[in-house]
C-alpha atoms as a PDB file:
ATOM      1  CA  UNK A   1     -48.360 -24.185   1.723  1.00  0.00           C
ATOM      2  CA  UNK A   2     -44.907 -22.347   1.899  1.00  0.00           C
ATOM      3  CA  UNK A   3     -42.294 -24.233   0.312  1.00  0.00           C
ATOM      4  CA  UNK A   4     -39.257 -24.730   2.452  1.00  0.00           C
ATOM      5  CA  UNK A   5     -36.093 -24.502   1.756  1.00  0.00           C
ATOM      6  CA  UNK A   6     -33.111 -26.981   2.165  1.00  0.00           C
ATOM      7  CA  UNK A   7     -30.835 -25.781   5.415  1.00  0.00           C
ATOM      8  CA  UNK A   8     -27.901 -27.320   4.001  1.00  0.00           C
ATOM      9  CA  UNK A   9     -27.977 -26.282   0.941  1.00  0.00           C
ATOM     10  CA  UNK A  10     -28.462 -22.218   1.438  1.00  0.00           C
ATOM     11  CA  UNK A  11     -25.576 -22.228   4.065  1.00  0.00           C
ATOM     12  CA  UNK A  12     -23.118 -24.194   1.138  1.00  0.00           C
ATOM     13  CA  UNK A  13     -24.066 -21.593  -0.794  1.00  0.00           C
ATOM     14  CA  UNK A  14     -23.377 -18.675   1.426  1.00  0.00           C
ATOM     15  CA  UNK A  15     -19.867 -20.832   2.475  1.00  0.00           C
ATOM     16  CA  UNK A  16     -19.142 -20.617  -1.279  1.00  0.00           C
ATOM     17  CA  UNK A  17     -19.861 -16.768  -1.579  1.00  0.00           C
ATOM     18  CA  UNK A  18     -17.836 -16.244   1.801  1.00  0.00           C
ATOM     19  CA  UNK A  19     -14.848 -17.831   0.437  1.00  0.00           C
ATOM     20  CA  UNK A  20     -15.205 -15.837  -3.275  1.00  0.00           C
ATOM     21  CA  UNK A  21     -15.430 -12.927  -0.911  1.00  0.00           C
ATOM     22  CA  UNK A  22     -12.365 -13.953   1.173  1.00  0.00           C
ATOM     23  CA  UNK A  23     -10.578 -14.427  -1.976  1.00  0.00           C
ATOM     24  CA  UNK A  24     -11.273 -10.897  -3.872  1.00  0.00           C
ATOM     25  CA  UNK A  25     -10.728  -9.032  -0.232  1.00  0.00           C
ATOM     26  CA  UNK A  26      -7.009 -10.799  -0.469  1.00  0.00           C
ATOM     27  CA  UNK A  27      -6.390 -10.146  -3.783  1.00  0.00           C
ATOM     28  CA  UNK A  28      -7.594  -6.296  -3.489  1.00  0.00           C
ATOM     29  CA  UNK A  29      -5.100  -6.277  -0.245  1.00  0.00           C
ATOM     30  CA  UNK A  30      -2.134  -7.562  -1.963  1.00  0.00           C
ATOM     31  CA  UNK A  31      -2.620  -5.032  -4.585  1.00  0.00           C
ATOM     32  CA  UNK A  32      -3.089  -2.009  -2.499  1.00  0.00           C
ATOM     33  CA  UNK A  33       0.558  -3.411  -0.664  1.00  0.00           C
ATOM     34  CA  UNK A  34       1.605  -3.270  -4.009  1.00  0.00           C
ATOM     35  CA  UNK A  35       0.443   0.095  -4.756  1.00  0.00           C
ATOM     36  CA  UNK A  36       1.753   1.450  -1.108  1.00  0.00           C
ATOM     37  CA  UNK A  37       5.428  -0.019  -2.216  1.00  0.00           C
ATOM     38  CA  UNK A  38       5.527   1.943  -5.234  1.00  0.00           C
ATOM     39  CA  UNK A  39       4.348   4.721  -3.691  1.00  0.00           C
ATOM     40  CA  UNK A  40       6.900   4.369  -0.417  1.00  0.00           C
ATOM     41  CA  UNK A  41       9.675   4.436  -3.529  1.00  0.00           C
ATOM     42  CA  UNK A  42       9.201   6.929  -5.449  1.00  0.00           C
ATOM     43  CA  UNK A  43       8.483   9.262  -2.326  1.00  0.00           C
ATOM     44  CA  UNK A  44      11.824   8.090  -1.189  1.00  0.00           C
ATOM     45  CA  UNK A  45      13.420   8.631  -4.671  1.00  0.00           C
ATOM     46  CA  UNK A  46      11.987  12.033  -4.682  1.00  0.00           C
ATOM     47  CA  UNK A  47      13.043  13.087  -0.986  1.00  0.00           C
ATOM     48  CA  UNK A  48      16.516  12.137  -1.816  1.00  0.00           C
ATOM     49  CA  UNK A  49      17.033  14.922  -4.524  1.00  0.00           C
ATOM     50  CA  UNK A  50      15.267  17.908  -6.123  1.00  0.00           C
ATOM     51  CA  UNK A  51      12.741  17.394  -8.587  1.00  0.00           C
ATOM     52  CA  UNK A  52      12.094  20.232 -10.776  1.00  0.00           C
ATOM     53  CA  UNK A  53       8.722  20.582 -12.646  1.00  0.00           C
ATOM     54  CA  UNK A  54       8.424  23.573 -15.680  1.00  0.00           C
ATOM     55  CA  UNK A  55       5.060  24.122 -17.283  1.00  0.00           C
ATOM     56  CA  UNK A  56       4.215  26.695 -19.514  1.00  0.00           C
ATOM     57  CA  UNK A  57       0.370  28.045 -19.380  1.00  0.00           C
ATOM     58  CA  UNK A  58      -1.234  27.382 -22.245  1.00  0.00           C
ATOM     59  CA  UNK A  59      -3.140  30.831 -22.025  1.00  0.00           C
ATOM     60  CA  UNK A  60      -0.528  33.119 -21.650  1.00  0.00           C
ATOM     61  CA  UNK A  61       2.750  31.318 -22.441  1.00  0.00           C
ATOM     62  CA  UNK A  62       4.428  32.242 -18.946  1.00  0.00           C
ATOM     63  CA  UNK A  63       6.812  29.664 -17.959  1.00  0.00           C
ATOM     64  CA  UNK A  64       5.946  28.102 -14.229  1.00  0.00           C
ATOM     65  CA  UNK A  65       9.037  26.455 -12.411  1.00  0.00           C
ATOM     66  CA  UNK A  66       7.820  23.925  -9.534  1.00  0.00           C
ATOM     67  CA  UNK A  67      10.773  22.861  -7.313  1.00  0.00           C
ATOM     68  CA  UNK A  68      10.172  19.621  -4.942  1.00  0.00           C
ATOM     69  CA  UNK A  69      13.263  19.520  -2.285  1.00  0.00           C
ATOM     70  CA  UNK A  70      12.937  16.815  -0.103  1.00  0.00           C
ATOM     71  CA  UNK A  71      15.459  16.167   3.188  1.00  0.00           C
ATOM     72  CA  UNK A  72      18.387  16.939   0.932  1.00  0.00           C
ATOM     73  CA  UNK A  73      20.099  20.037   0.634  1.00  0.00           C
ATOM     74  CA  UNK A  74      20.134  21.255  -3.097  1.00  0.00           C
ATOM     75  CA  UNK A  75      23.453  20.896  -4.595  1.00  0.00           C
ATOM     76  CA  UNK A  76      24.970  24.446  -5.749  1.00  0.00           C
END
């Protein structure tokens, strides 16, 4: 004979694994607000005035200048 299974008891499981589900899927959206707020600021931070970047290549030595300007005109 096939054994069977208690109705109530599978779908207060699945309830249970719902709400841990519920739960992590808030948690993961606050943190990706979080992330997109940081984000929003330094983009603003860095649209506000130039950001200058120099690297030198290991291989050769040459110095490499990167210049972000955001909406801001550079100041002379």
């Amino acid at each position: 004979m096939a054994k069977k299974t208690e109705p109530n008891k599978v779908s207060e499981e699945e309830a249970l694994d719902i709400e841990r589900i519920k739960r992590r899927l808030d948690m993961l959206d606050r943190r990706l607000d979080n992330i997109d707020s940081m984000i929003t600021a330094v983009a603003e931070r860095v649209m506000n005035q130039p950001v200058t970047i120099s690297i030198n290549c290991p291989h050769c030595g040459k110095s490499i200048e990167i210049a972000l300007i955001g909406k801001g005109k550079p100041a002379k």
